[in-house]
N, C-alpha and C. Protein backbone atom coordinates (compact mmCIF):
# COMPACT_ATOMS: atom_id res chain seq x y z
N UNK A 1 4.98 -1.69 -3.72
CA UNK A 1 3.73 -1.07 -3.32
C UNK A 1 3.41 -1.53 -1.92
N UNK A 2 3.10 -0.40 -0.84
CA UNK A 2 3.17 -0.91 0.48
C UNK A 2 1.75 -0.32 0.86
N UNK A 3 1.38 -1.40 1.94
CA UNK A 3 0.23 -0.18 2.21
C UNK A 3 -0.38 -0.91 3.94
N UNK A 4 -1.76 -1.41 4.41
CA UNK A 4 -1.58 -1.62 5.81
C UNK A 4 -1.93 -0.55 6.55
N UNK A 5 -2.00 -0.71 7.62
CA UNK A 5 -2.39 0.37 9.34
C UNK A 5 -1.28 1.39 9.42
N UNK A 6 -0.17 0.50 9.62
CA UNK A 6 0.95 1.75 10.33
C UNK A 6 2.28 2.10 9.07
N UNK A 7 2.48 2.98 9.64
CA UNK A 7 3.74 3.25 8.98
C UNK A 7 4.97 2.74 9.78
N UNK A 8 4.93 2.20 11.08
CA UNK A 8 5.19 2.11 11.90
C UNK A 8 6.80 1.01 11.76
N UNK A 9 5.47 -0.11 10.96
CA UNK A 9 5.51 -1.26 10.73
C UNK A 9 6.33 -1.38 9.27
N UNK A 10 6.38 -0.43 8.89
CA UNK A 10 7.27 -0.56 7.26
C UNK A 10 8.54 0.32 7.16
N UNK A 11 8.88 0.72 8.46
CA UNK A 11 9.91 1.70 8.12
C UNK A 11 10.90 1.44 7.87
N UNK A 12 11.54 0.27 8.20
CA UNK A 12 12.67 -0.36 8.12
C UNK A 12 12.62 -1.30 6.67
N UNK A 13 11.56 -1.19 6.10
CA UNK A 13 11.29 -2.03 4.56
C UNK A 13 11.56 -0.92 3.72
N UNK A 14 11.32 0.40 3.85
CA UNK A 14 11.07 1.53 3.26
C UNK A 14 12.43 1.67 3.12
N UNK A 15 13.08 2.04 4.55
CA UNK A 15 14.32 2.39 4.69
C UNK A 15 15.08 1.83 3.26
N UNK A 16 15.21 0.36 3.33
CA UNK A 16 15.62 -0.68 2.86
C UNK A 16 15.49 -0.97 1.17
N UNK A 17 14.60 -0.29 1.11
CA UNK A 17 14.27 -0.54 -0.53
C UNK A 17 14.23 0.79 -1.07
N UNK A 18 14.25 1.73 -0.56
CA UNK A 18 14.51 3.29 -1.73
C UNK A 18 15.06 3.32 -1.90
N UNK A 19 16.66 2.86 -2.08
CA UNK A 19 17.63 2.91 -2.66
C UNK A 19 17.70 1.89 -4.09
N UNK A 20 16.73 0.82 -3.68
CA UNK A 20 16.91 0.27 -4.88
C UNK A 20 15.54 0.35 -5.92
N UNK A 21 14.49 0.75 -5.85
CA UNK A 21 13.35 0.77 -6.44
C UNK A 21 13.28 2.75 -7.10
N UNK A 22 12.31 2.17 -8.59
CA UNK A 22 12.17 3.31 -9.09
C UNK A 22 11.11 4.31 -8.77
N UNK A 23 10.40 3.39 -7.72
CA UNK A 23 9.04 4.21 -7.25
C UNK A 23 8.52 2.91 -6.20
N UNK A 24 8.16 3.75 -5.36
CA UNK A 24 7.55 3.08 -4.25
C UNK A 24 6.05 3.71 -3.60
N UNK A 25 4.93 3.13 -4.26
CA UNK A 25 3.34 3.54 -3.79
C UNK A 25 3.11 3.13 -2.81
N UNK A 26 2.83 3.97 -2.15
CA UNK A 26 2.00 3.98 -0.45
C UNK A 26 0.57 4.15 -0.29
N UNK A 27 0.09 3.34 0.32
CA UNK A 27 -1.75 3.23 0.26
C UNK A 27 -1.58 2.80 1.36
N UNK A 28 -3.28 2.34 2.07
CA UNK A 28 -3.44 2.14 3.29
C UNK A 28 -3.32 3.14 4.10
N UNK A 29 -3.70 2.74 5.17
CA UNK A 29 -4.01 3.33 6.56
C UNK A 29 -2.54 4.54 6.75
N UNK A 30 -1.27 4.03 6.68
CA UNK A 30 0.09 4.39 6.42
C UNK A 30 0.16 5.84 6.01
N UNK A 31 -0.56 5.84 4.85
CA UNK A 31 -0.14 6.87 3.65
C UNK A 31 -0.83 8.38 4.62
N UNK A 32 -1.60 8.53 5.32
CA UNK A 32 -1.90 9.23 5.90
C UNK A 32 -0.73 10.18 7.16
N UNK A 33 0.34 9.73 7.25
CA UNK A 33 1.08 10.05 8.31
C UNK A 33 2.18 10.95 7.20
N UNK A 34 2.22 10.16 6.09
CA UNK A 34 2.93 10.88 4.54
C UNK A 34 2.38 12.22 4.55
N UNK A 35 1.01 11.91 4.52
CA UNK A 35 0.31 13.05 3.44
C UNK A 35 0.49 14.42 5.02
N UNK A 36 0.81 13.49 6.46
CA UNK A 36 0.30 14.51 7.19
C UNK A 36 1.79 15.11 7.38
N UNK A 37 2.92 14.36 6.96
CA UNK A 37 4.45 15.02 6.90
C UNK A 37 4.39 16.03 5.27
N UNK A 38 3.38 15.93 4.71
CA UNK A 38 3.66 17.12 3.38
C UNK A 38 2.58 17.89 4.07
N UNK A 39 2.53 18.20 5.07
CA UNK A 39 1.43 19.39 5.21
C UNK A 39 -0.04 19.02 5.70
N UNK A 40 -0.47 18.47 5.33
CA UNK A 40 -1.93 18.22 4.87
C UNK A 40 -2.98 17.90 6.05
N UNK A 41 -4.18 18.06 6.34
CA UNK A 41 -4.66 17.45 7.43
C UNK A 41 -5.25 16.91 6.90
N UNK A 42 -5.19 15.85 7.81
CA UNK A 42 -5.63 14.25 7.78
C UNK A 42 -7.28 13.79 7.98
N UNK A 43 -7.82 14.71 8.82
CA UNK A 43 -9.19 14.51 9.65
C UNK A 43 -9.10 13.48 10.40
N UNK A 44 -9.83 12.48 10.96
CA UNK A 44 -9.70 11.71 12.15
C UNK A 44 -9.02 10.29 11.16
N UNK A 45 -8.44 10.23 9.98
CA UNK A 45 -8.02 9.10 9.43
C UNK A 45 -6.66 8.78 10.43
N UNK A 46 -6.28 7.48 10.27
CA UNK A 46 -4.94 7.13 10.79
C UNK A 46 -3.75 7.67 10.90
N UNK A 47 -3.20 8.06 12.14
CA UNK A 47 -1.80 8.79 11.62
C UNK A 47 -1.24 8.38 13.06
N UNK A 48 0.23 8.90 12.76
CA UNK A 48 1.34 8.31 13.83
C UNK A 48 1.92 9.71 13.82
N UNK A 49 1.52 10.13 14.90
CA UNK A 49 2.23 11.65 14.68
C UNK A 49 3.82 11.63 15.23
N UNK A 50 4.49 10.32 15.54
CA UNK A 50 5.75 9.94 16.10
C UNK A 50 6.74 10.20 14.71
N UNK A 51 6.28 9.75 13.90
CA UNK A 51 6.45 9.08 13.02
C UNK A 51 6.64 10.13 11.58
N UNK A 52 5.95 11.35 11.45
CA UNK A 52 5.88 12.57 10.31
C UNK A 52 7.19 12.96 10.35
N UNK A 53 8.33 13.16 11.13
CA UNK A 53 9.31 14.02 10.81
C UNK A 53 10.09 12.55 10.23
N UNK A 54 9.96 11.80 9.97
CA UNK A 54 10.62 10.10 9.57
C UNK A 54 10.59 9.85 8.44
N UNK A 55 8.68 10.40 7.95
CA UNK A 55 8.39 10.30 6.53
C UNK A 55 8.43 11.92 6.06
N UNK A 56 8.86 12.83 6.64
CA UNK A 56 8.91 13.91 5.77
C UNK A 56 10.61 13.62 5.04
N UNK A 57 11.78 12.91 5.91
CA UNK A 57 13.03 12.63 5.64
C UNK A 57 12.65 12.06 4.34
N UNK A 58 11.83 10.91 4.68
CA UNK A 58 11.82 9.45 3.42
C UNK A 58 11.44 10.66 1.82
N UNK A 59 10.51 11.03 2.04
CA UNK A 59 9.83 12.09 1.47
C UNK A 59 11.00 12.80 0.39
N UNK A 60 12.05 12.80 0.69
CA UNK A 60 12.95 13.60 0.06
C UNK A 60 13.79 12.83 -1.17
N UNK A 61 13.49 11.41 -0.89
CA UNK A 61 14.01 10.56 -1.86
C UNK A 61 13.35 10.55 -2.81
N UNK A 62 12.25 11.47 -3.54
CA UNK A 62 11.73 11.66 -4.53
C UNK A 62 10.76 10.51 -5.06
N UNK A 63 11.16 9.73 -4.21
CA UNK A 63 10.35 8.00 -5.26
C UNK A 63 9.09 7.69 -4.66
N UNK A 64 8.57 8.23 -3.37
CA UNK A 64 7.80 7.37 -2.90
C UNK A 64 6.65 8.31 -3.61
N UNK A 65 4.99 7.84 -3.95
CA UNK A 65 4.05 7.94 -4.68
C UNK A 65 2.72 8.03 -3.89
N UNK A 66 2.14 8.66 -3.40
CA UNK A 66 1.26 9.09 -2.77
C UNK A 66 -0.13 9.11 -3.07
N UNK A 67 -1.45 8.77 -2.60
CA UNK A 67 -2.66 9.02 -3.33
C UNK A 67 -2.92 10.31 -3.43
N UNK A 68 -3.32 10.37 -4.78
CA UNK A 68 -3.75 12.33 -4.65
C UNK A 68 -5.10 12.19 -4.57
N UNK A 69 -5.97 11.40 -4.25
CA UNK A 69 -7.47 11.19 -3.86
C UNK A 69 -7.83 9.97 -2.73
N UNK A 70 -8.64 10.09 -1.75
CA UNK A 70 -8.97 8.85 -0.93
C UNK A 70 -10.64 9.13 -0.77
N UNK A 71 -10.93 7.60 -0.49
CA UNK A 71 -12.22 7.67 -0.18
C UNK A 71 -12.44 8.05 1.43
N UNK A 72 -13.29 8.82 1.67
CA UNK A 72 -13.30 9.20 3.04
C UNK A 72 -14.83 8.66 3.30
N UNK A 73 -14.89 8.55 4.88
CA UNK A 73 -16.37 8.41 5.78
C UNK A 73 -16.51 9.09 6.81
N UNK A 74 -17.57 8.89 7.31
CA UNK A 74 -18.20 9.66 8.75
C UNK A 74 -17.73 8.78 9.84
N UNK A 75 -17.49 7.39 9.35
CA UNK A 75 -18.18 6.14 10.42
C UNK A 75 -16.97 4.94 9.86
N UNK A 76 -16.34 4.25 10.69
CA UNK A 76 -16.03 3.01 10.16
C UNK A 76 -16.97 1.87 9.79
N UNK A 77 -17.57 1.72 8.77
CA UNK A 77 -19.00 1.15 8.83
C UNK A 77 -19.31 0.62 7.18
N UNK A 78 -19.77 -0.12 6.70
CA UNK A 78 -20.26 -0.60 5.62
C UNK A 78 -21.34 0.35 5.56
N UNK A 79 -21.92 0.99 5.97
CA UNK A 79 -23.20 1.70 6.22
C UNK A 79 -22.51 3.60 6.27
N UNK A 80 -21.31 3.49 6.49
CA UNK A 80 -21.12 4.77 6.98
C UNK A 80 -21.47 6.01 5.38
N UNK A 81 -21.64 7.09 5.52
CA UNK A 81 -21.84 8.33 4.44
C UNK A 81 -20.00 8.47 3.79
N UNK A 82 -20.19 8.30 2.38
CA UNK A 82 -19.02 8.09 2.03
C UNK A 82 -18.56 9.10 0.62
N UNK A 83 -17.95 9.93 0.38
CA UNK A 83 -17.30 10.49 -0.85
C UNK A 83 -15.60 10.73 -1.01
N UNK A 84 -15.33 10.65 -2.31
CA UNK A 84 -14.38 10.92 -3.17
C UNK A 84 -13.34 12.52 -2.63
N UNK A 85 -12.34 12.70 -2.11
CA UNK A 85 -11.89 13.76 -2.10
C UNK A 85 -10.52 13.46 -2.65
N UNK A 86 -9.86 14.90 -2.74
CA UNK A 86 -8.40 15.44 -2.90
C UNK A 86 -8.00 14.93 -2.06
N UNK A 87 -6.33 14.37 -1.94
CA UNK A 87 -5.82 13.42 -0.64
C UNK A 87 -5.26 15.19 0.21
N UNK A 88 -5.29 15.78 -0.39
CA UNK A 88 -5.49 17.21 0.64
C UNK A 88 -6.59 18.53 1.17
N UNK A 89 -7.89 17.45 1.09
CA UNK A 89 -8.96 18.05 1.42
C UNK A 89 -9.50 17.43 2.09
N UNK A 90 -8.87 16.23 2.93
CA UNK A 90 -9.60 15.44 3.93
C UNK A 90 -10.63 16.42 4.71
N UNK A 91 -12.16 16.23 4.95
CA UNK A 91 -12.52 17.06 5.84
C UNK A 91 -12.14 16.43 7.16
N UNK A 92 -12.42 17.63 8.44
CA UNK A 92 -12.40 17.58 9.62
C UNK A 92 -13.25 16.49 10.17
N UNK A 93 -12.74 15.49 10.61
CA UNK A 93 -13.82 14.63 11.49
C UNK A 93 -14.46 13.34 10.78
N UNK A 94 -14.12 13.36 8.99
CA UNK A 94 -13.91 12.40 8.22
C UNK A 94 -12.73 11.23 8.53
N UNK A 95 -12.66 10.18 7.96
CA UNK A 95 -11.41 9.45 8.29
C UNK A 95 -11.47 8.65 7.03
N UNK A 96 -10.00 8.35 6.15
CA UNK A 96 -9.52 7.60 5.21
C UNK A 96 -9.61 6.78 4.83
N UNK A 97 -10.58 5.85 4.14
CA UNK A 97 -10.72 4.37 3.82
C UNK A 97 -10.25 3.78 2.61
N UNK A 98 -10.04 4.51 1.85
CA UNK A 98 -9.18 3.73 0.86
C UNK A 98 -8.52 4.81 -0.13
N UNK A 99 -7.63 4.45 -0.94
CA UNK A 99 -7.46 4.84 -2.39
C UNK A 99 -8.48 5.04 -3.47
N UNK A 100 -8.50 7.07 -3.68
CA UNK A 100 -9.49 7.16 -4.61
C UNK A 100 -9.27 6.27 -6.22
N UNK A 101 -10.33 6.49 -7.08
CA UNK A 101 -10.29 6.28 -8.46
C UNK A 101 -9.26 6.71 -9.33
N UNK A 102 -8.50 8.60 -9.06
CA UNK A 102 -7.58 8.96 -9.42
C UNK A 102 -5.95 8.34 -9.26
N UNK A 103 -6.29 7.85 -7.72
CA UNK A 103 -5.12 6.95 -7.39
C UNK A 103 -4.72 5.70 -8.02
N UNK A 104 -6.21 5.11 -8.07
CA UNK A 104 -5.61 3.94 -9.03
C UNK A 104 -4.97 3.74 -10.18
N UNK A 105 -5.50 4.84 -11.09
CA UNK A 105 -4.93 5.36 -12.26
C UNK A 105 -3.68 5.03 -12.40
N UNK A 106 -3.16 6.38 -11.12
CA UNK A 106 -1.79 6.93 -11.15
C UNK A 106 -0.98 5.98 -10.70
N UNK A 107 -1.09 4.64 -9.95
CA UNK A 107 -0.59 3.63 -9.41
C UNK A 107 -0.46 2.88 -10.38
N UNK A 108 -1.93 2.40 -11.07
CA UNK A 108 -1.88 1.40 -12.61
C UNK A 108 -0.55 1.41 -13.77
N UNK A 109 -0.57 3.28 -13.73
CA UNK A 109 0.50 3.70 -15.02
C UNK A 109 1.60 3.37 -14.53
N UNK A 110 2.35 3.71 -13.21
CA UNK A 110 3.18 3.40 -12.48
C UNK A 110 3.55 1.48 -12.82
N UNK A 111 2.55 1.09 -12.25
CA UNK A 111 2.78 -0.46 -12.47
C UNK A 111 2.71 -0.79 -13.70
N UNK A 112 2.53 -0.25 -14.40
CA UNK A 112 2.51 -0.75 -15.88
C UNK A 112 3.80 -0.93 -17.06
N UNK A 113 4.97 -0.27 -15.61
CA UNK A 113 6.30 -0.06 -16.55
C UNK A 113 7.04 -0.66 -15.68
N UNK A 114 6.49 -1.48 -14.66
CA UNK A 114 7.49 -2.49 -13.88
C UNK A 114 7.95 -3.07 -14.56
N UNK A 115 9.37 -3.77 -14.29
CA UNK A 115 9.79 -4.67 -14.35
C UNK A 115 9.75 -6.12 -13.28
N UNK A 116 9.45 -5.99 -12.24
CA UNK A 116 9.22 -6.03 -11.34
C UNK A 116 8.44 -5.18 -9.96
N UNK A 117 7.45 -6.28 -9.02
CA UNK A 117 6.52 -5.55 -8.82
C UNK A 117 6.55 -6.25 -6.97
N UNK A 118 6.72 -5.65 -6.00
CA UNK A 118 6.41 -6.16 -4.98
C UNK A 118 5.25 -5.62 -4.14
N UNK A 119 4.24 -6.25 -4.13
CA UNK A 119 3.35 -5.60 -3.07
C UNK A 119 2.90 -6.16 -1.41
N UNK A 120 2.43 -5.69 -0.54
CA UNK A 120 2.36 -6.01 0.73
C UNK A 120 1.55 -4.80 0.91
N UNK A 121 -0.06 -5.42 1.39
CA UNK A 121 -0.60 -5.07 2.09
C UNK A 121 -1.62 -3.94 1.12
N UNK A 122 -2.77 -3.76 1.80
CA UNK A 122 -3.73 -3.45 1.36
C UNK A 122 -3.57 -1.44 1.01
N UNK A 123 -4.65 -1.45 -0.11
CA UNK A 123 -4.68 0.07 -0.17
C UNK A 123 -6.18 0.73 0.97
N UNK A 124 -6.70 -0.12 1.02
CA UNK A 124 -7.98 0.28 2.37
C UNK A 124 -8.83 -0.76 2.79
N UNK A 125 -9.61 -0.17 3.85
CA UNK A 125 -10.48 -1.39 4.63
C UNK A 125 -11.20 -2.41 3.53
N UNK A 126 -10.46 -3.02 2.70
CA UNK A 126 -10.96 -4.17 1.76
C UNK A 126 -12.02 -5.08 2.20
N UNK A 127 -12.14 -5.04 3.30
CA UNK A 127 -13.52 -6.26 4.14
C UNK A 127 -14.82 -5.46 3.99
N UNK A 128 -14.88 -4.51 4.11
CA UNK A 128 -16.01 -3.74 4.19
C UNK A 128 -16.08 -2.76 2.02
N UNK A 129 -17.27 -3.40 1.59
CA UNK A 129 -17.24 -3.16 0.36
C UNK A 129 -17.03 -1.81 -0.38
N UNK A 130 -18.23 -0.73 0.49
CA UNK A 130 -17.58 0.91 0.39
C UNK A 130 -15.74 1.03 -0.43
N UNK A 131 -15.14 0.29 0.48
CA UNK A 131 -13.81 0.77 0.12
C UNK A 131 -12.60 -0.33 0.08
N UNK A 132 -13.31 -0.89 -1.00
CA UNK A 132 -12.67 -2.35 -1.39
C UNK A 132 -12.06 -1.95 -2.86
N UNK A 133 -12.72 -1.06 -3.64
CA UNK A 133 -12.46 -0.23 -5.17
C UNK A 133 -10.57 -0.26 -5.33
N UNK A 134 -10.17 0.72 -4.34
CA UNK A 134 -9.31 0.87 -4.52
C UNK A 134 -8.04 -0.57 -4.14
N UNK A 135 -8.15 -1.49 -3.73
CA UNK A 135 -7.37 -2.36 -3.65
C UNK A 135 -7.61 -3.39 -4.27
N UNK A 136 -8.32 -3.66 -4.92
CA UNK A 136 -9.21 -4.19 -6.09
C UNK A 136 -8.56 -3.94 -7.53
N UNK A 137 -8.66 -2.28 -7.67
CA UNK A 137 -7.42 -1.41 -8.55
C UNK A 137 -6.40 -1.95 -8.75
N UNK A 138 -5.70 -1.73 -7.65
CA UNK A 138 -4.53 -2.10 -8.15
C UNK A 138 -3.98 -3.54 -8.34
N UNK A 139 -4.73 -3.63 -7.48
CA UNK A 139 -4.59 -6.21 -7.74
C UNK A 139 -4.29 -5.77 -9.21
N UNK A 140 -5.59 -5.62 -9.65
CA UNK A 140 -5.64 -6.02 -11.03
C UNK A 140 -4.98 -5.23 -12.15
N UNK A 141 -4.31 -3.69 -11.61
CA UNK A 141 -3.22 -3.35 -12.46
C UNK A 141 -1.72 -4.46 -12.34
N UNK A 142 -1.47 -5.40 -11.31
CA UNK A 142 -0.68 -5.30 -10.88
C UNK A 142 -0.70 -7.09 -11.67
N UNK A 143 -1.97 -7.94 -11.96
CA UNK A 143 -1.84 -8.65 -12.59
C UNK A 143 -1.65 -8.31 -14.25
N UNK A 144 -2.31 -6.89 -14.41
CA UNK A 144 -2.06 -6.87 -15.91
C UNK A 144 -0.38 -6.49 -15.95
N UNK A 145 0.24 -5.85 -15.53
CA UNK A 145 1.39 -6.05 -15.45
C UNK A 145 2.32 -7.06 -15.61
N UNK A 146 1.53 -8.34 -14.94
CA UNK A 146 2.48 -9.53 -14.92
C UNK A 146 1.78 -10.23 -16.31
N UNK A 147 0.95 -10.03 -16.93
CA UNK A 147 0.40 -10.27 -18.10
C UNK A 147 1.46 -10.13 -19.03
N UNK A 148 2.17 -8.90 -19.08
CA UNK A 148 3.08 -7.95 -19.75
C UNK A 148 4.44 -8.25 -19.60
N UNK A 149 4.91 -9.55 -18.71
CA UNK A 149 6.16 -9.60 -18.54
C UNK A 149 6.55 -9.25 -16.94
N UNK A 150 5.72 -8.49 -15.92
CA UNK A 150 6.51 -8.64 -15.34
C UNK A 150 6.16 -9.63 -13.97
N UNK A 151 7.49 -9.86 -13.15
CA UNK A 151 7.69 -10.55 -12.04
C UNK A 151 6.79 -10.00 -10.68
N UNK A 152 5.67 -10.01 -10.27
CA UNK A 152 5.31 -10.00 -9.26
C UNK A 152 5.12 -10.95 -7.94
N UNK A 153 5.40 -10.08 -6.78
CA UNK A 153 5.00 -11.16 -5.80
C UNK A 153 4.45 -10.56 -4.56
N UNK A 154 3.38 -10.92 -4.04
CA UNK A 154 2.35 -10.50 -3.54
C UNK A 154 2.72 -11.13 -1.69
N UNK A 155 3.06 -10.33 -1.22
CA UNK A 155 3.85 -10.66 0.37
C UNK A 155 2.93 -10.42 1.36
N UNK A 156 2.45 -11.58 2.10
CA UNK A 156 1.64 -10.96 3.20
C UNK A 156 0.39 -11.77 3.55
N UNK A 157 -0.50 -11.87 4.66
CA UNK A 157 -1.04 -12.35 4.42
C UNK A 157 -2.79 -11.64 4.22
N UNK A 158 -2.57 -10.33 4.82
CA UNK A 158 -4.18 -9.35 4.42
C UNK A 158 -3.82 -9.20 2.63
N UNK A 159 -2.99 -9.00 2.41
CA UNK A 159 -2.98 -9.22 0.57
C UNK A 159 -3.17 -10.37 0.08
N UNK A 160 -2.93 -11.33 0.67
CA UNK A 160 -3.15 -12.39 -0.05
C UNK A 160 -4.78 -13.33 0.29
N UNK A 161 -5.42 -11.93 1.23
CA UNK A 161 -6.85 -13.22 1.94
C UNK A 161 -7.98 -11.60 0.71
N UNK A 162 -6.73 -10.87 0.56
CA UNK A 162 -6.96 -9.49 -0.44
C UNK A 162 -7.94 -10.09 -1.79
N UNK A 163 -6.41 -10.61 -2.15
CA UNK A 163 -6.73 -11.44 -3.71
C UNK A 163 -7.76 -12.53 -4.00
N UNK A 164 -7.86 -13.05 -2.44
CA UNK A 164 -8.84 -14.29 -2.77
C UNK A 164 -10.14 -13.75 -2.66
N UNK A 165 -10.30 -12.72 -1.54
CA UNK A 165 -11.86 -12.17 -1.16
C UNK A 165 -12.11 -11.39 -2.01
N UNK A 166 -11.17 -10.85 -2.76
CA UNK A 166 -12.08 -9.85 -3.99
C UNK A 166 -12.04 -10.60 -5.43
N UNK A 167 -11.89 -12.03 -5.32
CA UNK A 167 -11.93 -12.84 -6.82
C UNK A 167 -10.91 -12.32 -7.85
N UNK A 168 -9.97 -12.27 -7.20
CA UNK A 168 -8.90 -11.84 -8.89
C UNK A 168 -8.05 -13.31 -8.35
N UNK A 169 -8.13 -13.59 -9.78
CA UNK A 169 -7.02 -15.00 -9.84
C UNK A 169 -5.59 -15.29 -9.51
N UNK A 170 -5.42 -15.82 -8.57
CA UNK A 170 -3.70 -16.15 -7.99
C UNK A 170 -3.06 -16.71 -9.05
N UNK A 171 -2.98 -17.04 -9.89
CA UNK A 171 -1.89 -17.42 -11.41
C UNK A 171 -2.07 -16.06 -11.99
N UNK A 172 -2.66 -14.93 -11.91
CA UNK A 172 -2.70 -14.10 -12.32
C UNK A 172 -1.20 -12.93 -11.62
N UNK A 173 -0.60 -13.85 -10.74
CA UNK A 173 0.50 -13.16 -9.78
C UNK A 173 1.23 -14.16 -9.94
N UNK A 174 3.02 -14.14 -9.75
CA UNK A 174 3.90 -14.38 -9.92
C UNK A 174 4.44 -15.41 -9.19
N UNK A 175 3.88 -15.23 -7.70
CA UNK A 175 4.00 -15.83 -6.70
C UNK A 175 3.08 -14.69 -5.31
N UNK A 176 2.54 -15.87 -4.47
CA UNK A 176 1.41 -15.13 -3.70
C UNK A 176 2.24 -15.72 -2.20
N UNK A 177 3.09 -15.47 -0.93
CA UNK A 177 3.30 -15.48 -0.31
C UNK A 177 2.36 -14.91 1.18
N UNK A 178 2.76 -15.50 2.27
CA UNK A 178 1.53 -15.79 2.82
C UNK A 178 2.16 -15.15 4.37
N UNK A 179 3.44 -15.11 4.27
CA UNK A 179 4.77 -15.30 5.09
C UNK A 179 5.07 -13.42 5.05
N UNK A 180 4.03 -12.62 5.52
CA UNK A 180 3.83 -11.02 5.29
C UNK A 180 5.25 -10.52 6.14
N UNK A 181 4.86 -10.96 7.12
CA UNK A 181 6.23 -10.18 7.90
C UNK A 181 7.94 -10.88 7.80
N UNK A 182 7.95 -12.06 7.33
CA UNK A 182 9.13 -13.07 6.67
C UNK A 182 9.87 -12.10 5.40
N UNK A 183 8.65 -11.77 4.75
CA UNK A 183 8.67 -10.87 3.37
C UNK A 183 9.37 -10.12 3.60
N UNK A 184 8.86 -8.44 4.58
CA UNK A 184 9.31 -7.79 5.06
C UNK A 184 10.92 -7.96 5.72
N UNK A 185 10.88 -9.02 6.35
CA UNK A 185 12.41 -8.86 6.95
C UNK A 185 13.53 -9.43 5.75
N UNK A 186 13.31 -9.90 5.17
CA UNK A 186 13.84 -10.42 3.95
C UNK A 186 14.43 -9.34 2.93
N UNK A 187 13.33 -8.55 2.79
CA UNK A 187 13.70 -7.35 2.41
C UNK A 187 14.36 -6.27 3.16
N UNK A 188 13.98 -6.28 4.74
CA UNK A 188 14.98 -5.69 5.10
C UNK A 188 16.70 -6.12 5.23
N UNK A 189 16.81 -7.22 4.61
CA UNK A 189 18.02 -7.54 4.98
C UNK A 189 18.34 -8.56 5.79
N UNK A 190 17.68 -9.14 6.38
CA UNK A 190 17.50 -9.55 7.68
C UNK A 190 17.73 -11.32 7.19
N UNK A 191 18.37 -11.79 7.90
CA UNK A 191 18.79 -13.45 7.65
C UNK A 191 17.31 -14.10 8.27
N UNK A 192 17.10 -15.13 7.45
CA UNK A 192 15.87 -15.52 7.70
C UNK A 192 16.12 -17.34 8.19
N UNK A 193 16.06 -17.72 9.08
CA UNK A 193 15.97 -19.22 9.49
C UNK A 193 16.59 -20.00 8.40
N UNK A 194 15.07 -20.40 7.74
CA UNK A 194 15.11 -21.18 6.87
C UNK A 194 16.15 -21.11 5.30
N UNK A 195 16.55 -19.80 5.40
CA UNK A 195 17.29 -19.54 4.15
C UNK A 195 18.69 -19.91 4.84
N UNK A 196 19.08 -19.51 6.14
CA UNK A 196 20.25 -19.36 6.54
C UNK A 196 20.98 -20.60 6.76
N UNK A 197 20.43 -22.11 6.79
CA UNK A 197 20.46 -23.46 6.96
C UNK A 197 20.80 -23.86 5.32
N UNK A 198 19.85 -23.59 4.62
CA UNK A 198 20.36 -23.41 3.09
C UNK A 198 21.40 -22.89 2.81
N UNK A 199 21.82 -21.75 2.90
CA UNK A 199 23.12 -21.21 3.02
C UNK A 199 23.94 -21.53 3.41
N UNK A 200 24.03 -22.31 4.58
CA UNK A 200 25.25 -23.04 5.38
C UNK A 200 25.47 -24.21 4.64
């Protein structure tokens, strides 16, 4: 489960892991450049328009999991005017703050048949309360999961200041890593210092 500002920033994790994962959920700021490679307009939410013909490719690997609802605003703002839409009815001039209610759902059921569970990075502006719901969601699908058997581990460090600022319990996760972009290259493949001294 990936989520965060850019897509920018995960492509080479993405790259890297659809071959081996049965589903891969996209939230955050990110998921918007997805939704804007299936068509969709975005309204003033985050997008990398470099970046759509990259995830319309990824797009074809069938696995990756999309919000079909986000919370939208007027305003980046704790204060800003805020409702529930279709993740393809963004209005014009609105912008994306988190993963709707429907999403969590559909993410929960998803996580609920892990065997394993990796997440990194937030489903929306979690600091500001408006749109903290949805990453909140899934924490806590993602601990009932590990309730159930499975292996989670929580990579990063906005997920892991995630888990502490919204009160869900760290023994409630598998392991809580702090080391976000270490994570990432790790998963990409990538020889890491400290492992590679071990190795030798």
């Amino acid at each position: 489960m990936l989520g965060g500002s850019k897509v920018s920033d995960k492509l080479a994790v993405i790259e890297a892991l659809l071959p081996k994962v049965d589903a891969l959920l996209v939230g955050g700021g990110m998921c918007f450049t997805f939704l804007a490679a299936q068509g969709h307009e975005v309204g003033d939410s985050l997008l990398e328009r470099d970046r759509i013909d990259v995830c319309r490719t990824l797009l074809e690997s069938g696995k990756i999991v999309l919000p079909s609802d986000v919370v939208v605003a007027d305003d980046f703002s704790a204060e800003a005017n805020t409702r529930t839409v279709a993740a393809d009815a963004i209005p014009a001039g609105w912008k994306g703050l988190d993963v709707g209610p429907a999403t969590v759902g559909e993410f929960a059921d998803v996580l609920g048949r892990a065997a394993t569970v990796f997440w990194n990075g937030p489903m929306g502006v979690f600091e500001l309360a408006p749109f903290a719901a949805g990453t909140r969601g899934v924490a806590q699908a993602v601990v009932d999961a590990t309730a159930k058997g499975a292996f989670s581990v929580v990579g990063g460090g906005d997920s892991a200041a995630a888990v502490r600022a919204l009160g869900l319990p760290e023994e409630g996760f598998s392991h809580i890593s702090t080391g976000g972009g270490a994570s990432l290259e790790y998963l990409e493949g990538k020889s890491l210092p400290g492992l590679a001294v071990l190795e030798a």
